[in-house]
Protein backbone atom coordinates (compact mmCIF):
# COMPACT_ATOMS: atom_id res chain seq x y z
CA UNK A 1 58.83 18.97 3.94
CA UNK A 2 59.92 17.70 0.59
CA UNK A 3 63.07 15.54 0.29
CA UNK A 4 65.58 16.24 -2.14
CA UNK A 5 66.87 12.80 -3.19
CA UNK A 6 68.53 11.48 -6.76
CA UNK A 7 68.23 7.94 -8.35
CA UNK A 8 71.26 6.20 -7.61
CA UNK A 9 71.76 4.35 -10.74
CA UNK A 10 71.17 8.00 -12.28
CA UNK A 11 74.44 9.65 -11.13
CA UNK A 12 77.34 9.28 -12.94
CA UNK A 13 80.40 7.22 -11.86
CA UNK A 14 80.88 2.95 -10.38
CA UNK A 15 78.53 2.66 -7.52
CA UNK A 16 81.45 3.47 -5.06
CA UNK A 17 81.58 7.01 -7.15
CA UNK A 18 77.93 7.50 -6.82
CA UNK A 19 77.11 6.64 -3.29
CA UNK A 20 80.91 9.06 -2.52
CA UNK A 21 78.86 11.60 -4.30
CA UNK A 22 75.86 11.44 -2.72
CA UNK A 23 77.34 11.47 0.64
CA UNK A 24 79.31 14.36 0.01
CA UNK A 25 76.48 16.22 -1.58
CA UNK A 26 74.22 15.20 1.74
CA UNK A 27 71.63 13.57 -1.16
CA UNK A 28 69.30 11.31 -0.22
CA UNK A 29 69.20 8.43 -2.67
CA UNK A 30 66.14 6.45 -4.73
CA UNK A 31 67.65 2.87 -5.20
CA UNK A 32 66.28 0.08 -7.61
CA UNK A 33 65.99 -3.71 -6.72
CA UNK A 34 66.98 -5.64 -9.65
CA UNK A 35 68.14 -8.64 -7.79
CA UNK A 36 70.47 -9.92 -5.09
CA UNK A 37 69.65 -6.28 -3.54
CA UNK A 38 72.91 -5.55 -1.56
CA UNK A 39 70.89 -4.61 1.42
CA UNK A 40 73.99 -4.00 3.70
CA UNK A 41 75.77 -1.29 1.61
CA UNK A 42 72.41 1.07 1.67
CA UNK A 43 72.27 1.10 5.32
CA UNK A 44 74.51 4.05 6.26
CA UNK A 45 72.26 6.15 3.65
CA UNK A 46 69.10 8.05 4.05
CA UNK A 47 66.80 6.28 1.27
CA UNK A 48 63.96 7.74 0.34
CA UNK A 49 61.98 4.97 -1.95
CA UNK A 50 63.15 1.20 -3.64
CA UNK A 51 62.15 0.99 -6.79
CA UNK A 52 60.73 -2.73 -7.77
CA UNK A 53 62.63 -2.44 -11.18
CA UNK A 54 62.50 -5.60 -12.26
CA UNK A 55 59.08 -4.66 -13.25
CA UNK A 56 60.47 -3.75 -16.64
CA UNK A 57 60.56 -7.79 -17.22
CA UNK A 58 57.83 -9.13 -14.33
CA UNK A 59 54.66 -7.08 -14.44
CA UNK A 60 50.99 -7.82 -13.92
CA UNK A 61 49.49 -7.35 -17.52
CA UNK A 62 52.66 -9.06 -19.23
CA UNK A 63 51.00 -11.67 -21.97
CA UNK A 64 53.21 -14.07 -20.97
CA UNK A 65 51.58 -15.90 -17.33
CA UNK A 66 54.83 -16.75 -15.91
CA UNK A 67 56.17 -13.42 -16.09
CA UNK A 68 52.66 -12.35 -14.56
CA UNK A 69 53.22 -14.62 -11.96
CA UNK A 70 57.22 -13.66 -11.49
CA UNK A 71 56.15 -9.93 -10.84
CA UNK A 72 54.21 -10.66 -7.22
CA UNK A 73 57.01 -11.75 -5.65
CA UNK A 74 59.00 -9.79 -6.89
CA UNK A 75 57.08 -6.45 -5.58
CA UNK A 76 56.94 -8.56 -2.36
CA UNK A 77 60.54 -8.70 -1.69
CA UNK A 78 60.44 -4.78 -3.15
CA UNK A 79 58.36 -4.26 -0.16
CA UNK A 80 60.80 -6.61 2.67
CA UNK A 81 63.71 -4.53 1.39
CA UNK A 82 62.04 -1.03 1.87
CA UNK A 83 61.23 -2.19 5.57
CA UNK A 84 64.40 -3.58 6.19
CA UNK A 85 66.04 0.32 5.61
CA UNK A 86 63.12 1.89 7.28
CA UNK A 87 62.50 3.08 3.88
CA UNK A 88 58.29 4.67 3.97
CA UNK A 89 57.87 3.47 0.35
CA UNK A 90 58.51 1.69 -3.22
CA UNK A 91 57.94 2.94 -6.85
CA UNK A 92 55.82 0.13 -9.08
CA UNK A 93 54.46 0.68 -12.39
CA UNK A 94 51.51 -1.56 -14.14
CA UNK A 95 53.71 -2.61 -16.70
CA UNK A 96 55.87 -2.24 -19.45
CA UNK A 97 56.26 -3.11 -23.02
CA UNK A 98 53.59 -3.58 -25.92
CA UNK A 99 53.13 -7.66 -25.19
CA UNK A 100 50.13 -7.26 -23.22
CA UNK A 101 47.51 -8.97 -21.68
CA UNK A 102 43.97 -8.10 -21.92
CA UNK A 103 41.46 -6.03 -19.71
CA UNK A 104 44.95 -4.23 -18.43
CA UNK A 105 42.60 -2.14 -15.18
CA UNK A 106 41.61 -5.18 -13.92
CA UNK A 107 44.14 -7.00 -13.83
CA UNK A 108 46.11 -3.99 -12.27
CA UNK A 109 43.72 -4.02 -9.42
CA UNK A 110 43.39 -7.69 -9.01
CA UNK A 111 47.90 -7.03 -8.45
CA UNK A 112 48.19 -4.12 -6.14
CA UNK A 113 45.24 -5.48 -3.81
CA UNK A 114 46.54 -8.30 -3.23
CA UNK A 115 49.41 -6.95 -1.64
CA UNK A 116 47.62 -4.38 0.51
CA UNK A 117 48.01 -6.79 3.56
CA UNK A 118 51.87 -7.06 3.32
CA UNK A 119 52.18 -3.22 2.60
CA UNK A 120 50.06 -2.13 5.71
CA UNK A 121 51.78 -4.73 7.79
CA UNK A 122 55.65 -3.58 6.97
CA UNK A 123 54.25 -0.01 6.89
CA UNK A 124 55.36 0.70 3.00
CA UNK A 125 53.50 2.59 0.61
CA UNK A 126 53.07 1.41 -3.11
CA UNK A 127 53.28 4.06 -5.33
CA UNK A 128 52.05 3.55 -8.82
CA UNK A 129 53.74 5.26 -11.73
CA UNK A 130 52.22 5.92 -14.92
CA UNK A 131 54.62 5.89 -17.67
CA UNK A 132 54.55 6.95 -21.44
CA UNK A 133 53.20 5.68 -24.37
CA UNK A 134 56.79 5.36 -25.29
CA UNK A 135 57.18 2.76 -23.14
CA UNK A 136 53.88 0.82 -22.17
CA UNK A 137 50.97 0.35 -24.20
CA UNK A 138 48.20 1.06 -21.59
CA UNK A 139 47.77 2.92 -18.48
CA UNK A 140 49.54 5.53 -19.23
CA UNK A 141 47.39 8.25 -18.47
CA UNK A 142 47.77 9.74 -15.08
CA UNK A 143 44.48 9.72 -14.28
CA UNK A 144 43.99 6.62 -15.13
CA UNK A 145 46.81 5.68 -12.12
CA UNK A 146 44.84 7.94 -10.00
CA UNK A 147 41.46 5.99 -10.99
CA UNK A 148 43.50 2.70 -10.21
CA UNK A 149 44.25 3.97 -6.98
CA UNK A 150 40.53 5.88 -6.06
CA UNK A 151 39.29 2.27 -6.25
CA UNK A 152 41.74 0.27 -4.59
CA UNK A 153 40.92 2.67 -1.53
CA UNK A 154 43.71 2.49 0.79
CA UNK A 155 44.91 6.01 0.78
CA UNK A 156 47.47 5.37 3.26
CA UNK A 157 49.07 2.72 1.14
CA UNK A 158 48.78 3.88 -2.50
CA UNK A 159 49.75 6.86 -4.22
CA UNK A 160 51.11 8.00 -7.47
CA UNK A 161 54.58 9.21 -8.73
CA UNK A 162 54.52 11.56 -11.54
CA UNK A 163 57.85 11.50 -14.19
CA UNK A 164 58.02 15.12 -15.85
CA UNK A 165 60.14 12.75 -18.85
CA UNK A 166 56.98 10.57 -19.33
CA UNK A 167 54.65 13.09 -19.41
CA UNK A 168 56.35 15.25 -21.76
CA UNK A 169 56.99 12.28 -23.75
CA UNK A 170 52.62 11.59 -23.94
CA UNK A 171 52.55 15.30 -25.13
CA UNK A 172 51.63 16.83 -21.70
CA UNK A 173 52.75 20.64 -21.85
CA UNK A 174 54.43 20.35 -18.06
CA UNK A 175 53.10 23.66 -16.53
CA UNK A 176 49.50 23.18 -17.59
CA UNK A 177 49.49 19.77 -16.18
CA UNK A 178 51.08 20.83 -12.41
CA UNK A 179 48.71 23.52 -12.68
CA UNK A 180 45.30 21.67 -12.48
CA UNK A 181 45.98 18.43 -10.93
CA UNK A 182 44.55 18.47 -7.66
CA UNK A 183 45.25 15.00 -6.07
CA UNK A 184 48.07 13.83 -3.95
CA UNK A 185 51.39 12.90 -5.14
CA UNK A 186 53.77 10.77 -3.54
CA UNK A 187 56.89 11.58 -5.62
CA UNK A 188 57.71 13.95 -8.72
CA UNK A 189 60.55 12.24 -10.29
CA UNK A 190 62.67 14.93 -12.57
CA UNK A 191 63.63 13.89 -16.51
CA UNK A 192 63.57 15.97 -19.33
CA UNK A 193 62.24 13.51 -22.69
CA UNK A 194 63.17 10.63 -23.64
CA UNK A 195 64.93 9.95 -20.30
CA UNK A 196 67.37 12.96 -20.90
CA UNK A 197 68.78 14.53 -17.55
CA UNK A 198 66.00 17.25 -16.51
CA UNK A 199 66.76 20.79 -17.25
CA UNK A 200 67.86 23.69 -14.70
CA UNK A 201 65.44 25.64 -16.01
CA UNK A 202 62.67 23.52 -14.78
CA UNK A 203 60.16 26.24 -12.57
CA UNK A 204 59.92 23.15 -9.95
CA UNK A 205 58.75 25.40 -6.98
CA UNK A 206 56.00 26.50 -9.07
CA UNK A 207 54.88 23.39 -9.93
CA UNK A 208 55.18 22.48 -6.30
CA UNK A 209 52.94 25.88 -5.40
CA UNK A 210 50.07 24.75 -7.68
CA UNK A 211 49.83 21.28 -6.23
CA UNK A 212 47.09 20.83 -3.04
CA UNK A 213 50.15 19.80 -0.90
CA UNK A 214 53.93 19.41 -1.80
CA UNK A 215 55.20 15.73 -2.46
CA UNK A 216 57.17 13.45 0.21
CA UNK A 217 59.99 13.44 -2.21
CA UNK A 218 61.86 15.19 -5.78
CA UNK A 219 64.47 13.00 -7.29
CA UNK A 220 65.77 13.26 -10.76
CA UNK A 221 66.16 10.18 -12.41
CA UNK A 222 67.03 9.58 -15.96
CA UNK A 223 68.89 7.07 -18.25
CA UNK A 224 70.82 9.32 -20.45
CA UNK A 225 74.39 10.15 -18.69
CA UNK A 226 74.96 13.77 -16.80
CA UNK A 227 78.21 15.04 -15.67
CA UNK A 228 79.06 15.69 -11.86
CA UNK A 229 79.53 18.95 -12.74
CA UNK A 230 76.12 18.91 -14.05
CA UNK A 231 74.44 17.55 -11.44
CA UNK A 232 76.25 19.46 -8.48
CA UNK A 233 74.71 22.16 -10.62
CA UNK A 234 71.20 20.79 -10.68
CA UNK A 235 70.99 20.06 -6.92
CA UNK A 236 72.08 23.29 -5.95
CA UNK A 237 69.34 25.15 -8.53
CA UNK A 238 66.57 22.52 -6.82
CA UNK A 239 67.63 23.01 -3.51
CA UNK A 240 67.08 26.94 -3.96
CA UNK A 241 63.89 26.29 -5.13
CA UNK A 242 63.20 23.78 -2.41
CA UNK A 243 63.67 26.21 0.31
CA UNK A 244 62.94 29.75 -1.54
């Protein structure tokens, strides 16, 4: 059964507004780790995934070797906090940003392999999302993730979350796309483009029909604000679709 959960840092409000909000809208909650992760305040919460978002600065193609080197541990403690909250998994990305290092596929794989041990062992999936060429240089083609993860073969540890904001944003036309891909997905986060709030309008269930099985999780996420009236709306149009 697919989750219905929102990114916290999403909803509008102070965090005591948002996480009021999401308890009195019984929504589960995507949270990001950006540091000094306030593990305690989570707990009472159903969370669905942690996202490692300090991967914006720290990620494994960055030109710059210390902030190469600053993005393993990073995901690491990503991957403590998600066991610590029983949490089944975290949202990565390859990287971020147009100062890149070279041969970007390797040096993806060379990352995310080398913390298959400490995934398996907490019992956390890495998911990998692709992001748009509005924001990353390389790897942004989905199947290029899906490639990534084909040959870092550990299906039970890496997957892919799909953003309907960055793919609209590479020029993806959103119904064509749901329609003939045929591998797993982990996630479907909801954004309309350039990180506006995703539309009401959005035929999410059938999206979720054409997939070969529905994702663990749906959670809008976006940077540009929403209104609670706006997203009370939202989460009642996705739950219909959910369970219609």
């Amino acid at each position: 059964m697919t989750i219905l959960a929102y990114t916290e840092n999403s909803i509008p409000g102070t965090l005591s507004e948002r996480l009021q909000l999401a308890a009195r809208e019984n929504l589960a909650l995507e949270v990001g780790n950006e540091g000094n992760f306030p593990l305690e305040l989570y707990r009472e919460y159903q969370i669905v995934s942690v996202i490692a978002y300090r991967m914006h600065d720290f990620h494994p193609i960055h030109s710059d070797r210390i902030r190469r080197d600053q993005a393993f541990p990073h995901v690491r403690e990503t991957i403590e906090i998600a066991a610590k909250l029983n949490v089944p998994r975290i949202v990565t990305v390859c990287g971020f940003g147009y100062e890149l290092a070279d041969r970007p596929f390797e040096r993806c794989w060379d990352f995310f392999s080398s913390l298959t041990p400490q995934a398996k062992a907490a019992g956390v999936k890495i998911t990998i999302e692709p992001l748009s060429p509005l924001r990353v240089g390389v790897m942004t083609d989905p199947e290029e993730i899906a490639r990534l993860i084909d040959m870092l073969n550990e299906p039970n540890v890496f997957s892919i979350v799909l953003d309907t904001g960055h793919l609209v944003d590479s020029g993806i036309e959103l119904n064509t796309f749901f329609a003939n891909w045929k591998r797993p997905v982990e996630e479907i986060q909801l954004k309309g483009p350039r990180s506006s709030p995703p539309s009401p309008t959005m035929p999410v269930k059938q999206w979720l029909e054409a997939l070969p099985q529905p994702p663990a999780v749906i959670s809008p996420e976006h940077r540009q604000p929403t209104t609670v009236e706006e997203l009370v709306h939202l989460v009642g149009v996705l739950r219909n679709q959910l369970l219609g």
